[in-house]
PDB file of N, CA and C in Angstrom:
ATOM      1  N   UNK A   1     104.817  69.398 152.741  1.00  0.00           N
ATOM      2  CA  UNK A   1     104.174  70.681 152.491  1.00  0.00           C
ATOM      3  C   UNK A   1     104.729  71.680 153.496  1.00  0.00           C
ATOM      4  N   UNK A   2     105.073  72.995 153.069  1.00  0.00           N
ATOM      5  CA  UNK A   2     105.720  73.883 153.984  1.00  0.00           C
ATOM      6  C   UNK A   2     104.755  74.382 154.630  1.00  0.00           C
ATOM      7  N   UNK A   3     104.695  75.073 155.827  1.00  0.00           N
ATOM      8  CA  UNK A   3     104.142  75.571 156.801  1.00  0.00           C
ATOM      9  C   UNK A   3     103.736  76.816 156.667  1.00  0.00           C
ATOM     10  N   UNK A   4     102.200  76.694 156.595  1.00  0.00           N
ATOM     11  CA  UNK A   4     101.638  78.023 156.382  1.00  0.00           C
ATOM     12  C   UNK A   4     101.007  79.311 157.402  1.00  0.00           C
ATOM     13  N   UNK A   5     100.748  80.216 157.336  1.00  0.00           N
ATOM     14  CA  UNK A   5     100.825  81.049 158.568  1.00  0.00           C
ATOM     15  C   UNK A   5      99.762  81.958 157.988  1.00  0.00           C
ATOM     16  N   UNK A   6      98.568  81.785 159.520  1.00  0.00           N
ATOM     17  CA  UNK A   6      97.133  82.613 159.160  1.00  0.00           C
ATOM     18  C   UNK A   6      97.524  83.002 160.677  1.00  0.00           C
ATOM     19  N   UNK A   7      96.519  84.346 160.224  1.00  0.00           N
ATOM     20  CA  UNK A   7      96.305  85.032 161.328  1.00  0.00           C
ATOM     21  C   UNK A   7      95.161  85.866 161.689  1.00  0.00           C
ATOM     22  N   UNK A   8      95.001  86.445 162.656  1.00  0.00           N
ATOM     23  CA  UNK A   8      93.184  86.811 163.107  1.00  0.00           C
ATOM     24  C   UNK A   8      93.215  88.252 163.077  1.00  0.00           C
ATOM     25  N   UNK A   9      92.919  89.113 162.575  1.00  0.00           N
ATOM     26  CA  UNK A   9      92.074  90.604 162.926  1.00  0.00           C
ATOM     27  C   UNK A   9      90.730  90.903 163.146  1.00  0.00           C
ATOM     28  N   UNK A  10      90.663  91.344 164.242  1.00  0.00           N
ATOM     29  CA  UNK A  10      89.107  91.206 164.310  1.00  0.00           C
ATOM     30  C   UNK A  10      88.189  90.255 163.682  1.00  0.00           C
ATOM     31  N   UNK A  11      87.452  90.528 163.172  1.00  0.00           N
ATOM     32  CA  UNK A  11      86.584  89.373 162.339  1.00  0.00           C
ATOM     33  C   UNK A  11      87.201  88.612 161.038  1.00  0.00           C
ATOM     34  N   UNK A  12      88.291  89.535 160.348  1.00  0.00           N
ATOM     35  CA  UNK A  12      88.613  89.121 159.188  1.00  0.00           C
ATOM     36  C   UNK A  12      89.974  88.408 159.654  1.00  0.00           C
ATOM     37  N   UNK A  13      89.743  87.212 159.102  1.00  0.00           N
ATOM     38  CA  UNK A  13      90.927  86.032 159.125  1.00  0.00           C
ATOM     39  C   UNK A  13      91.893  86.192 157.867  1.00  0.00           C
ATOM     40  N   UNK A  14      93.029  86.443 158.380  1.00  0.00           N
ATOM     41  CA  UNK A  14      94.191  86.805 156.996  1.00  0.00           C
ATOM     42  C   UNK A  14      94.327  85.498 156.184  1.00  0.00           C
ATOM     43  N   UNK A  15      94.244  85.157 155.199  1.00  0.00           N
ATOM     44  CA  UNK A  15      94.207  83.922 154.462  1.00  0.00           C
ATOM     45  C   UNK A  15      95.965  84.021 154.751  1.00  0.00           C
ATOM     46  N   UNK A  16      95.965  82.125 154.679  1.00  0.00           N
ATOM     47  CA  UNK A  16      97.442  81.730 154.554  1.00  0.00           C
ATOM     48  C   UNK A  16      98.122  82.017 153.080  1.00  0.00           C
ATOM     49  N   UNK A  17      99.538  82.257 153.309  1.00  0.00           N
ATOM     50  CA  UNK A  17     100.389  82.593 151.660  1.00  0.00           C
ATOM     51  C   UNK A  17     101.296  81.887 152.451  1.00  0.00           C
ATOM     52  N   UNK A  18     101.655  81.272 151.163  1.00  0.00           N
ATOM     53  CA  UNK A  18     102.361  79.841 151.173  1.00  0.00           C
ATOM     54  C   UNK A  18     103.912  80.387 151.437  1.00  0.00           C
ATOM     55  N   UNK A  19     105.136  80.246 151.947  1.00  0.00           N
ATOM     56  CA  UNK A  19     105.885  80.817 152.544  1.00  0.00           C
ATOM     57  C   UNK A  19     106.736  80.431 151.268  1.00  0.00           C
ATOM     58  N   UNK A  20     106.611  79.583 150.911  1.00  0.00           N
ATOM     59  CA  UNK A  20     107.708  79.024 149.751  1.00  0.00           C
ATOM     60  C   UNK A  20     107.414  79.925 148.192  1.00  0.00           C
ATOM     61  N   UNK A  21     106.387  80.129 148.333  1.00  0.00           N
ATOM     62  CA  UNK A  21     106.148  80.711 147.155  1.00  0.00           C
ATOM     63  C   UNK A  21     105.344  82.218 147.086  1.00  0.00           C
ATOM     64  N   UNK A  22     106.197  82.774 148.527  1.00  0.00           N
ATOM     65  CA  UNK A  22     105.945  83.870 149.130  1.00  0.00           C
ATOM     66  C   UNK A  22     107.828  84.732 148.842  1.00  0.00           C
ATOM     67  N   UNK A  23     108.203  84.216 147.724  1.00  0.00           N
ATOM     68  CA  UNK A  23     109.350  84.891 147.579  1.00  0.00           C
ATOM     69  C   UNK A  23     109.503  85.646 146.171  1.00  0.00           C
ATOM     70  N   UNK A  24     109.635  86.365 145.167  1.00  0.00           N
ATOM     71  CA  UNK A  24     109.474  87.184 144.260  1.00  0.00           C
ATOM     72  C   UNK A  24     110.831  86.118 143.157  1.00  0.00           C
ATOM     73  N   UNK A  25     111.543  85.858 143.484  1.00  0.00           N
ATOM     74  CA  UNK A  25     112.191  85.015 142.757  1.00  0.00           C
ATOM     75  C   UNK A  25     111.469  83.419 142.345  1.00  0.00           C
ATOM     76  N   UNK A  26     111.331  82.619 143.747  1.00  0.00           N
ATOM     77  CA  UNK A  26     110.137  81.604 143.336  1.00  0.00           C
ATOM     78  C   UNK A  26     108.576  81.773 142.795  1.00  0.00           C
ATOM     79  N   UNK A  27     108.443  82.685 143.120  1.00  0.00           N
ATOM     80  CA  UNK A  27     106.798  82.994 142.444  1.00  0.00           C
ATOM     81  C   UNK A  27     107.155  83.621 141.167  1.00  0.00           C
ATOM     82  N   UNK A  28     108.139  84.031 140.546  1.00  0.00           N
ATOM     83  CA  UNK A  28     108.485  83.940 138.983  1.00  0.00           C
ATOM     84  C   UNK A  28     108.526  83.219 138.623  1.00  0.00           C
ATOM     85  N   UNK A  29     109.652  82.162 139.276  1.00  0.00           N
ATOM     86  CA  UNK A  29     110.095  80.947 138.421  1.00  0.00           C
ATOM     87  C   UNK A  29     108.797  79.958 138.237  1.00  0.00           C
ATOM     88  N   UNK A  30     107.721  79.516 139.316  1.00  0.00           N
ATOM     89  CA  UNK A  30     106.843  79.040 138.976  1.00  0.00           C
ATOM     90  C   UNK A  30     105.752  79.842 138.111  1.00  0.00           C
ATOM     91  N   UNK A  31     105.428  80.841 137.978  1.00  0.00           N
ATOM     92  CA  UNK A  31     104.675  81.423 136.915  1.00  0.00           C
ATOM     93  C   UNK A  31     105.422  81.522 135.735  1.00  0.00           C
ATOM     94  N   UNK A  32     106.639  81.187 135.402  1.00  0.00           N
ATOM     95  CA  UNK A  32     107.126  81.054 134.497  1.00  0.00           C
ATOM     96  C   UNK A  32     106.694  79.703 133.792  1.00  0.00           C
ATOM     97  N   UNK A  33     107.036  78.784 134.530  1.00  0.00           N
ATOM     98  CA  UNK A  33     106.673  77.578 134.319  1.00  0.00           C
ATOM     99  C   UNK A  33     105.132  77.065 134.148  1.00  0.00           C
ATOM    100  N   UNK A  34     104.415  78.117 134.536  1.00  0.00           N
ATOM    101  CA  UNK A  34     102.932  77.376 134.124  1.00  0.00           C
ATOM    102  C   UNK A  34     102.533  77.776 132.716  1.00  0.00           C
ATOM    103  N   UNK A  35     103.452  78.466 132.774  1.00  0.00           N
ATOM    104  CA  UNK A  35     102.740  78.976 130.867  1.00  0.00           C
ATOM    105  C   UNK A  35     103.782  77.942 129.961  1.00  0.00           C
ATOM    106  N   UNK A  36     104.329  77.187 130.153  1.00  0.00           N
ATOM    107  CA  UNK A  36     105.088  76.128 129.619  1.00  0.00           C
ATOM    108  C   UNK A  36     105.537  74.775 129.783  1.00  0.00           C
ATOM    109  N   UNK A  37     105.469  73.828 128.987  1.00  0.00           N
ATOM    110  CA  UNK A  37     105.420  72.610 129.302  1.00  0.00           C
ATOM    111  C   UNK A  37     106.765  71.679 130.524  1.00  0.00           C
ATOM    112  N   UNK A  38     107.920  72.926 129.552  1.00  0.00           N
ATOM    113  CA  UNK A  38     109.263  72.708 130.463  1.00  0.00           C
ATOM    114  C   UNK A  38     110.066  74.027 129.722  1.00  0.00           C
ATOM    115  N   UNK A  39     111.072  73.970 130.618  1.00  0.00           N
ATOM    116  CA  UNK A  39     111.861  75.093 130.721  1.00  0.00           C
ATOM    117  C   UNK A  39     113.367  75.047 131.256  1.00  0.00           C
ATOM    118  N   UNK A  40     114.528  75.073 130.176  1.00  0.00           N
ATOM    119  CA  UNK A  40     115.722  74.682 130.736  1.00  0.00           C
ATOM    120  C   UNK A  40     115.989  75.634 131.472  1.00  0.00           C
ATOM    121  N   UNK A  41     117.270  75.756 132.063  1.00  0.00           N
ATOM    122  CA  UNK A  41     118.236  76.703 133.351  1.00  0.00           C
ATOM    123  C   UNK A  41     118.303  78.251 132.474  1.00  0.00           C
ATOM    124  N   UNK A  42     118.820  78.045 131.044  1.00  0.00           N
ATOM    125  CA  UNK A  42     119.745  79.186 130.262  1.00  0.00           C
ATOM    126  C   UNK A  42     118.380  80.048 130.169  1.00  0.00           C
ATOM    127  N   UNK A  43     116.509  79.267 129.550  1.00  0.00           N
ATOM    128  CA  UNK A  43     115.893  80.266 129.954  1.00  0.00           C
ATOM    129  C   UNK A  43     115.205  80.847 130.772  1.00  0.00           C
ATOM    130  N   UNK A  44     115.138  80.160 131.663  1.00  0.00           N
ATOM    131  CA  UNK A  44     114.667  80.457 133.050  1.00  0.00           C
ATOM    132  C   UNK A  44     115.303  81.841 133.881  1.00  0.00           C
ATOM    133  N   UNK A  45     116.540  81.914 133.355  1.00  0.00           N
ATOM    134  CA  UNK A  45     117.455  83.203 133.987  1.00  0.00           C
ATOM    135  C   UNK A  45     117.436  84.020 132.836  1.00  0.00           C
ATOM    136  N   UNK A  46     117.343  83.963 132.125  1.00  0.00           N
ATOM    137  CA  UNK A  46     117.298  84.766 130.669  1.00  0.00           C
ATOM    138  C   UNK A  46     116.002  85.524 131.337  1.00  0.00           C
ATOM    139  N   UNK A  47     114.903  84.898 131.495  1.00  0.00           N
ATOM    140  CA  UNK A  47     113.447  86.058 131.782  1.00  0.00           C
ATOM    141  C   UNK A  47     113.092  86.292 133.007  1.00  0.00           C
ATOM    142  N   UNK A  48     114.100  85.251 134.113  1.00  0.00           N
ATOM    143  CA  UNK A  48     113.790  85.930 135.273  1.00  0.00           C
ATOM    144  C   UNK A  48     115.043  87.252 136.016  1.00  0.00           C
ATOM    145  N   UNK A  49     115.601  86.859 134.764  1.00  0.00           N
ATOM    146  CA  UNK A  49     116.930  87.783 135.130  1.00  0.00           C
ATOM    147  C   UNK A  49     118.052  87.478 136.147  1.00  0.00           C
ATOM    148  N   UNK A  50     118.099  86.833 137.131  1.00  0.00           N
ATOM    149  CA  UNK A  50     118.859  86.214 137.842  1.00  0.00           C
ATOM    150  C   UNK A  50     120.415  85.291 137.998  1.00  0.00           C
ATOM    151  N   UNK A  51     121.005  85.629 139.169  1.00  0.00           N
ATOM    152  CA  UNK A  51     122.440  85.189 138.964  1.00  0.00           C
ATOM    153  C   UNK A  51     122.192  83.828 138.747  1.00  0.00           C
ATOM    154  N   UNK A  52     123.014  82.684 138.570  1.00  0.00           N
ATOM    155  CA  UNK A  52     123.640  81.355 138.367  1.00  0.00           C
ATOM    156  C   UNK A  52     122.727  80.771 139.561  1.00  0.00           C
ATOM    157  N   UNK A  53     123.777  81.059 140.617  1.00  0.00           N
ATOM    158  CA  UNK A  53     123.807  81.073 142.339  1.00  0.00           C
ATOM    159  C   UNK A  53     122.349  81.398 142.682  1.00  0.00           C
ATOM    160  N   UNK A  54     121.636  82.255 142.405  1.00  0.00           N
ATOM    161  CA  UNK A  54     120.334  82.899 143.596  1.00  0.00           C
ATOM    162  C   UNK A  54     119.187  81.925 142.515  1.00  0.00           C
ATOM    163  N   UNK A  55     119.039  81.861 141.377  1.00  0.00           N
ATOM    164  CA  UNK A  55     118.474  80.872 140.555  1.00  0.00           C
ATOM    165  C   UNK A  55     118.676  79.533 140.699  1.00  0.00           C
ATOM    166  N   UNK A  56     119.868  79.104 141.158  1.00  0.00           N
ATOM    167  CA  UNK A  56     120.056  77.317 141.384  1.00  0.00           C
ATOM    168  C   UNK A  56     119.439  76.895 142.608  1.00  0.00           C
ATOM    169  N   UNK A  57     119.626  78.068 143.478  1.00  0.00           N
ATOM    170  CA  UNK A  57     119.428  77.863 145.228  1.00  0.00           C
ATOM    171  C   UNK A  57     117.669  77.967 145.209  1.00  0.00           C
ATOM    172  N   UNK A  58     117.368  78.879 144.719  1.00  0.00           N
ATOM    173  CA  UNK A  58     115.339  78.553 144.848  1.00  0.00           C
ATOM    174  C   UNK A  58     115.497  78.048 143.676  1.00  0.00           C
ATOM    175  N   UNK A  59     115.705  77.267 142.830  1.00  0.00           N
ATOM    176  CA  UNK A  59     115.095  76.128 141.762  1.00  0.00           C
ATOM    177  C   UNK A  59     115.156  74.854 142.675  1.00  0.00           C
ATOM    178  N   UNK A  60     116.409  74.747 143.721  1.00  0.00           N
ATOM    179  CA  UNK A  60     116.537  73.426 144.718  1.00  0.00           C
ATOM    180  C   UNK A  60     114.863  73.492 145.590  1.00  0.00           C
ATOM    181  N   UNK A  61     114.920  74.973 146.224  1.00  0.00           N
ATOM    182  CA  UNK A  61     114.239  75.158 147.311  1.00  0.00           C
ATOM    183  C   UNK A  61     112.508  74.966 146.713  1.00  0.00           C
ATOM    184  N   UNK A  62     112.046  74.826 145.775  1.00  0.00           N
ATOM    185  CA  UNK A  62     111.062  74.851 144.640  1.00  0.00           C
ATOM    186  C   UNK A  62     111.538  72.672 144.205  1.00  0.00           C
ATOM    187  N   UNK A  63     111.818  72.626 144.131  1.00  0.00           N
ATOM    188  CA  UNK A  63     112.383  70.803 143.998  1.00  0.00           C
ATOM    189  C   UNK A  63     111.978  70.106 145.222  1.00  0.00           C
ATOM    190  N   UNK A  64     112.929  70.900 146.089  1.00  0.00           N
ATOM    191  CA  UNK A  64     112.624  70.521 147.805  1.00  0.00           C
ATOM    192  C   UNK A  64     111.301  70.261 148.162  1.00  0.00           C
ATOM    193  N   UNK A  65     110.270  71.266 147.432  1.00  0.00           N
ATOM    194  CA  UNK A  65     108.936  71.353 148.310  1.00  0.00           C
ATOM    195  C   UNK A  65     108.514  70.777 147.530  1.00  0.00           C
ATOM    196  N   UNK A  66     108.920  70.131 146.490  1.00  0.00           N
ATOM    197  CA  UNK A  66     107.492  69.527 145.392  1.00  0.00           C
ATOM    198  C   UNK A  66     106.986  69.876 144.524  1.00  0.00           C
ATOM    199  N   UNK A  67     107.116  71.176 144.000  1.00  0.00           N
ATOM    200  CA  UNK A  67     106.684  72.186 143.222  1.00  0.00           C
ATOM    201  C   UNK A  67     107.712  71.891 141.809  1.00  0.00           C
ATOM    202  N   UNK A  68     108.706  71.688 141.628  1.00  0.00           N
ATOM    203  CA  UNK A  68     109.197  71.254 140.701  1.00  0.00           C
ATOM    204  C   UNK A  68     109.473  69.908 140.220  1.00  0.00           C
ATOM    205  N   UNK A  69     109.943  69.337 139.227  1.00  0.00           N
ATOM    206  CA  UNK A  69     110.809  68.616 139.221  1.00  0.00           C
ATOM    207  C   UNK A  69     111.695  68.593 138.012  1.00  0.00           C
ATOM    208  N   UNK A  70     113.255  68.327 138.358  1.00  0.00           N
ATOM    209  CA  UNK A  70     114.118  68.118 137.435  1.00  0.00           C
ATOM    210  C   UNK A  70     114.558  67.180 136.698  1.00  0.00           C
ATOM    211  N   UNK A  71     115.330  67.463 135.609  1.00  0.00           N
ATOM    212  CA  UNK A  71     115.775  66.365 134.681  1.00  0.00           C
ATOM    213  C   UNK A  71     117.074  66.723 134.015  1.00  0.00           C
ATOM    214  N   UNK A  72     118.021  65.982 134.741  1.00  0.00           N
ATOM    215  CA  UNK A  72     119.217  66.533 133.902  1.00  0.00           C
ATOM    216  C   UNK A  72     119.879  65.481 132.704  1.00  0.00           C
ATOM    217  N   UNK A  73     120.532  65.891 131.628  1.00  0.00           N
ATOM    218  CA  UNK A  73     121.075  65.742 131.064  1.00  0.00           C
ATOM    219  C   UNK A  73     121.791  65.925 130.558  1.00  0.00           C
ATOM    220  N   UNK A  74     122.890  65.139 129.410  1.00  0.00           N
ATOM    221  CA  UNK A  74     124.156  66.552 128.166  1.00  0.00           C
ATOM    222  C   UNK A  74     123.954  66.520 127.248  1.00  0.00           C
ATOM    223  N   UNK A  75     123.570  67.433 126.937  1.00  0.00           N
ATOM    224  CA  UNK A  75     123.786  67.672 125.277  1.00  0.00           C
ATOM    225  C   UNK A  75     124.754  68.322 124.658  1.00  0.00           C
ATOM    226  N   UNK A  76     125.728  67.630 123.547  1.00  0.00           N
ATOM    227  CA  UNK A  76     126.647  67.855 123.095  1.00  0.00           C
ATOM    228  C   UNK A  76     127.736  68.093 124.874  1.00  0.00           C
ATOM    229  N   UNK A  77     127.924  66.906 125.120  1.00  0.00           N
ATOM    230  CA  UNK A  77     128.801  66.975 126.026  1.00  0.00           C
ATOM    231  C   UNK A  77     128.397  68.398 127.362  1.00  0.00           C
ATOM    232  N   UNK A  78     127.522  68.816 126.867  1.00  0.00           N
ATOM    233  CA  UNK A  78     127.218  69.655 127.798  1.00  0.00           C
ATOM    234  C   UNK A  78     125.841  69.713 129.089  1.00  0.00           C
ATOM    235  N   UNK A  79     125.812  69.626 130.251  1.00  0.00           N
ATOM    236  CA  UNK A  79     125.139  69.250 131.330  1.00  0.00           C
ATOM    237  C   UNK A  79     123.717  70.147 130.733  1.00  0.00           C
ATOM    238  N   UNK A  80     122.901  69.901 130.873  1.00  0.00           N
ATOM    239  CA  UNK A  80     121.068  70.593 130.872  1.00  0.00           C
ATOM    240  C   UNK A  80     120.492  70.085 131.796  1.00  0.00           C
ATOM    241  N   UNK A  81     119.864  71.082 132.093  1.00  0.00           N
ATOM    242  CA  UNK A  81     119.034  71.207 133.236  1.00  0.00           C
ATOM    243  C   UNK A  81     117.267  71.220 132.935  1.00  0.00           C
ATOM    244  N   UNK A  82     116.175  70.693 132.706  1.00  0.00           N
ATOM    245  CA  UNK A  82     115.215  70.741 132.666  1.00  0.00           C
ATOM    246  C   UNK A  82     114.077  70.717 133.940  1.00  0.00           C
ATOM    247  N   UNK A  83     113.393  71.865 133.408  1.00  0.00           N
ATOM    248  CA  UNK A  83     112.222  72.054 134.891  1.00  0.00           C
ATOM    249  C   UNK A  83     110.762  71.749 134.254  1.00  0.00           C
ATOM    250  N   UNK A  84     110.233  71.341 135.134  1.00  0.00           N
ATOM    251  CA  UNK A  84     108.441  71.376 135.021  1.00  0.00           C
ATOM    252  C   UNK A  84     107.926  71.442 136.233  1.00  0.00           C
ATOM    253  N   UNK A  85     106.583  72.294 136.216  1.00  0.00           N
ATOM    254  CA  UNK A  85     105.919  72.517 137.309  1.00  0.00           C
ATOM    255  C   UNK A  85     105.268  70.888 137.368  1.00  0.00           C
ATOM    256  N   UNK A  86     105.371  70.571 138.854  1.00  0.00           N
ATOM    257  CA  UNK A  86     104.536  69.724 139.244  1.00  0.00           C
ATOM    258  C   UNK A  86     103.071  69.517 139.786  1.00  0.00           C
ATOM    259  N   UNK A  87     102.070  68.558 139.919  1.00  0.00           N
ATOM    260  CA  UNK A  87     100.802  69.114 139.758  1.00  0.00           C
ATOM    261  C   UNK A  87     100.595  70.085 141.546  1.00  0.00           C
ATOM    262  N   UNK A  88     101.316  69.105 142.060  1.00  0.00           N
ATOM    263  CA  UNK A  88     101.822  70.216 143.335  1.00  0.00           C
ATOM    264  C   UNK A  88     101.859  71.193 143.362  1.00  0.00           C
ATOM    265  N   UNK A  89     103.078  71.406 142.356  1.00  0.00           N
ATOM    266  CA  UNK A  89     103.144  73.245 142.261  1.00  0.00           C
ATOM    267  C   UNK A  89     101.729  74.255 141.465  1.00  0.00           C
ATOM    268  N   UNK A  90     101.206  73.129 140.717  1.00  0.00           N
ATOM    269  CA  UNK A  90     100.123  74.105 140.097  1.00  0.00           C
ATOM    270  C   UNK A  90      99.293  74.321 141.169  1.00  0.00           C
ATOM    271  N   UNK A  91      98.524  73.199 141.972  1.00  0.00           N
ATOM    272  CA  UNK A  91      97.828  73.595 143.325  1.00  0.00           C
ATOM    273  C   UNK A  91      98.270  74.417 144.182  1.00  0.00           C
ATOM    274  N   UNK A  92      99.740  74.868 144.519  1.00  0.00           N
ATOM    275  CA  UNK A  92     100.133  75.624 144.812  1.00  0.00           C
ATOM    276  C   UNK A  92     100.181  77.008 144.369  1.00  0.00           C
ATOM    277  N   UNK A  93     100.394  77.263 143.323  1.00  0.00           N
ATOM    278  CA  UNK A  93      99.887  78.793 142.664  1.00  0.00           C
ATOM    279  C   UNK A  93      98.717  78.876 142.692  1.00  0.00           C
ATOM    280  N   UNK A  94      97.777  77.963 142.261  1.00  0.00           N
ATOM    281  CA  UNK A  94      96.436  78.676 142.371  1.00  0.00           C
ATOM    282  C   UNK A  94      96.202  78.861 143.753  1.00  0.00           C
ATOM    283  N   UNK A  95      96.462  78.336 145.279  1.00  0.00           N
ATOM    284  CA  UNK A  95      95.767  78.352 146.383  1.00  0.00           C
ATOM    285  C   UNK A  95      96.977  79.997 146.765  1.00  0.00           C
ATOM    286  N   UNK A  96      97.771  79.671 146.093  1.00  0.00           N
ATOM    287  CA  UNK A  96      98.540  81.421 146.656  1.00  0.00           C
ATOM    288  C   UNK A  96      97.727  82.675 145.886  1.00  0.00           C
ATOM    289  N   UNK A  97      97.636  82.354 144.319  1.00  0.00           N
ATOM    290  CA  UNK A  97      96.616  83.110 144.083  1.00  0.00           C
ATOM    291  C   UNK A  97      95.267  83.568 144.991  1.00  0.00           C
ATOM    292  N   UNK A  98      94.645  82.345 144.907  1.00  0.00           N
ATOM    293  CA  UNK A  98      92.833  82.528 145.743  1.00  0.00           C
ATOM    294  C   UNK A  98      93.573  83.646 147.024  1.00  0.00           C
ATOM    295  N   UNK A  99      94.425  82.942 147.560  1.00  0.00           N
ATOM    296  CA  UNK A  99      94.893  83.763 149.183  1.00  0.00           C
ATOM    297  C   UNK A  99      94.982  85.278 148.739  1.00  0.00           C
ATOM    298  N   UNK A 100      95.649  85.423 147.584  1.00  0.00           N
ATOM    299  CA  UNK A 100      96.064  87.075 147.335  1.00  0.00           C
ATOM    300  C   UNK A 100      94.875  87.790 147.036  1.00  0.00           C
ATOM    301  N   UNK A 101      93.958  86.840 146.390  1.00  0.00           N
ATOM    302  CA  UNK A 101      93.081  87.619 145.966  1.00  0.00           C
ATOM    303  C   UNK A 101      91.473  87.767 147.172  1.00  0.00           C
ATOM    304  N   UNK A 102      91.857  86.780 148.028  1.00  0.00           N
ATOM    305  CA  UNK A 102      91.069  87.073 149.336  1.00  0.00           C
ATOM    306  C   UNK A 102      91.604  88.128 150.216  1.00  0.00           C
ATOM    307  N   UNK A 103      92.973  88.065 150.151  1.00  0.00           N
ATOM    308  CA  UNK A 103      93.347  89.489 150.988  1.00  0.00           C
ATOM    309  C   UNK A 103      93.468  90.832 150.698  1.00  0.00           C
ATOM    310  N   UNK A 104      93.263  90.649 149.613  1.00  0.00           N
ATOM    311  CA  UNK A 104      93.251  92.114 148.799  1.00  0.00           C
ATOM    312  C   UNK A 104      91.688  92.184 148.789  1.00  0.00           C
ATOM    313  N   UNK A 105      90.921  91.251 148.206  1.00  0.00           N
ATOM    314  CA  UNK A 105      89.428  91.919 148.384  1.00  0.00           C
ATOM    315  C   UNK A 105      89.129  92.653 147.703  1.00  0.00           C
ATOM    316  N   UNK A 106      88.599  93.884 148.147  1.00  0.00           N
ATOM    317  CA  UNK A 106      88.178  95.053 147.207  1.00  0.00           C
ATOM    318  C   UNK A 106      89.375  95.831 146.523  1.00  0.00           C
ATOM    319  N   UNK A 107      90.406  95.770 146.456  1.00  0.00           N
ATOM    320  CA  UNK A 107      91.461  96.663 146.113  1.00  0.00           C
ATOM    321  C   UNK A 107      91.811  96.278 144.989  1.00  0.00           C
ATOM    322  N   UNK A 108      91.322  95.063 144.615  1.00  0.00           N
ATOM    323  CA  UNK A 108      90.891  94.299 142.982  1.00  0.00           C
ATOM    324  C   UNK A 108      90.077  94.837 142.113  1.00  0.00           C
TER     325      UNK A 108
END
């Protein structure tokens, strides 16, 4: 589990946000993935918009932490890539959610 970071203001304690899924590229790719059972490479960059390169590197870094997992294969001689959120990663969006929505508070 990656290392999370709270901090104190006066009385109000900043809820922790998960550092891994404190990035606008990984917090797509996993909200992408919760609205679906699985999700190859071709559409994953298709709706998150993203290069080859900056999409392979946080799909690893999202694998790395647990939050994903992969499955490769070929079809028609050709390599596929398959993703699914892991139950990890779903506990993980929701506890980044609750955090966002404790630090925002009233601005909801």
């Amino acid at each position: 589990m990656p290392e999370k970071v709270q901090a104190e203001t006066g009385n109000f304690t900043l809820p922790e946000l998960d550092p891994i899924l404190h990035s606008k590229l990984r917090l797509a790719i996993v909200s992408l993935l919760v609205g679906v059972e699985q999700a190859d490479f071709l559409w994953l960059r298709a709706k998150s918009g993203a290069t080859d390169g900056n999409l392979g590197a946080q799909l690893l870094k999202l694998e790395e932490a647990g939050y994903i997992q992969v499955e490769k294969h070929f079809v028609s001689r050709k390599p596929q890539s398959v993703y699914r959120l892991t139950a990890g990663g779903r506990a993980a969006l929701a506890d980044y959610v609750k955090a966002l929505r404790t630090l925002l508070g009233p601005a909801l």
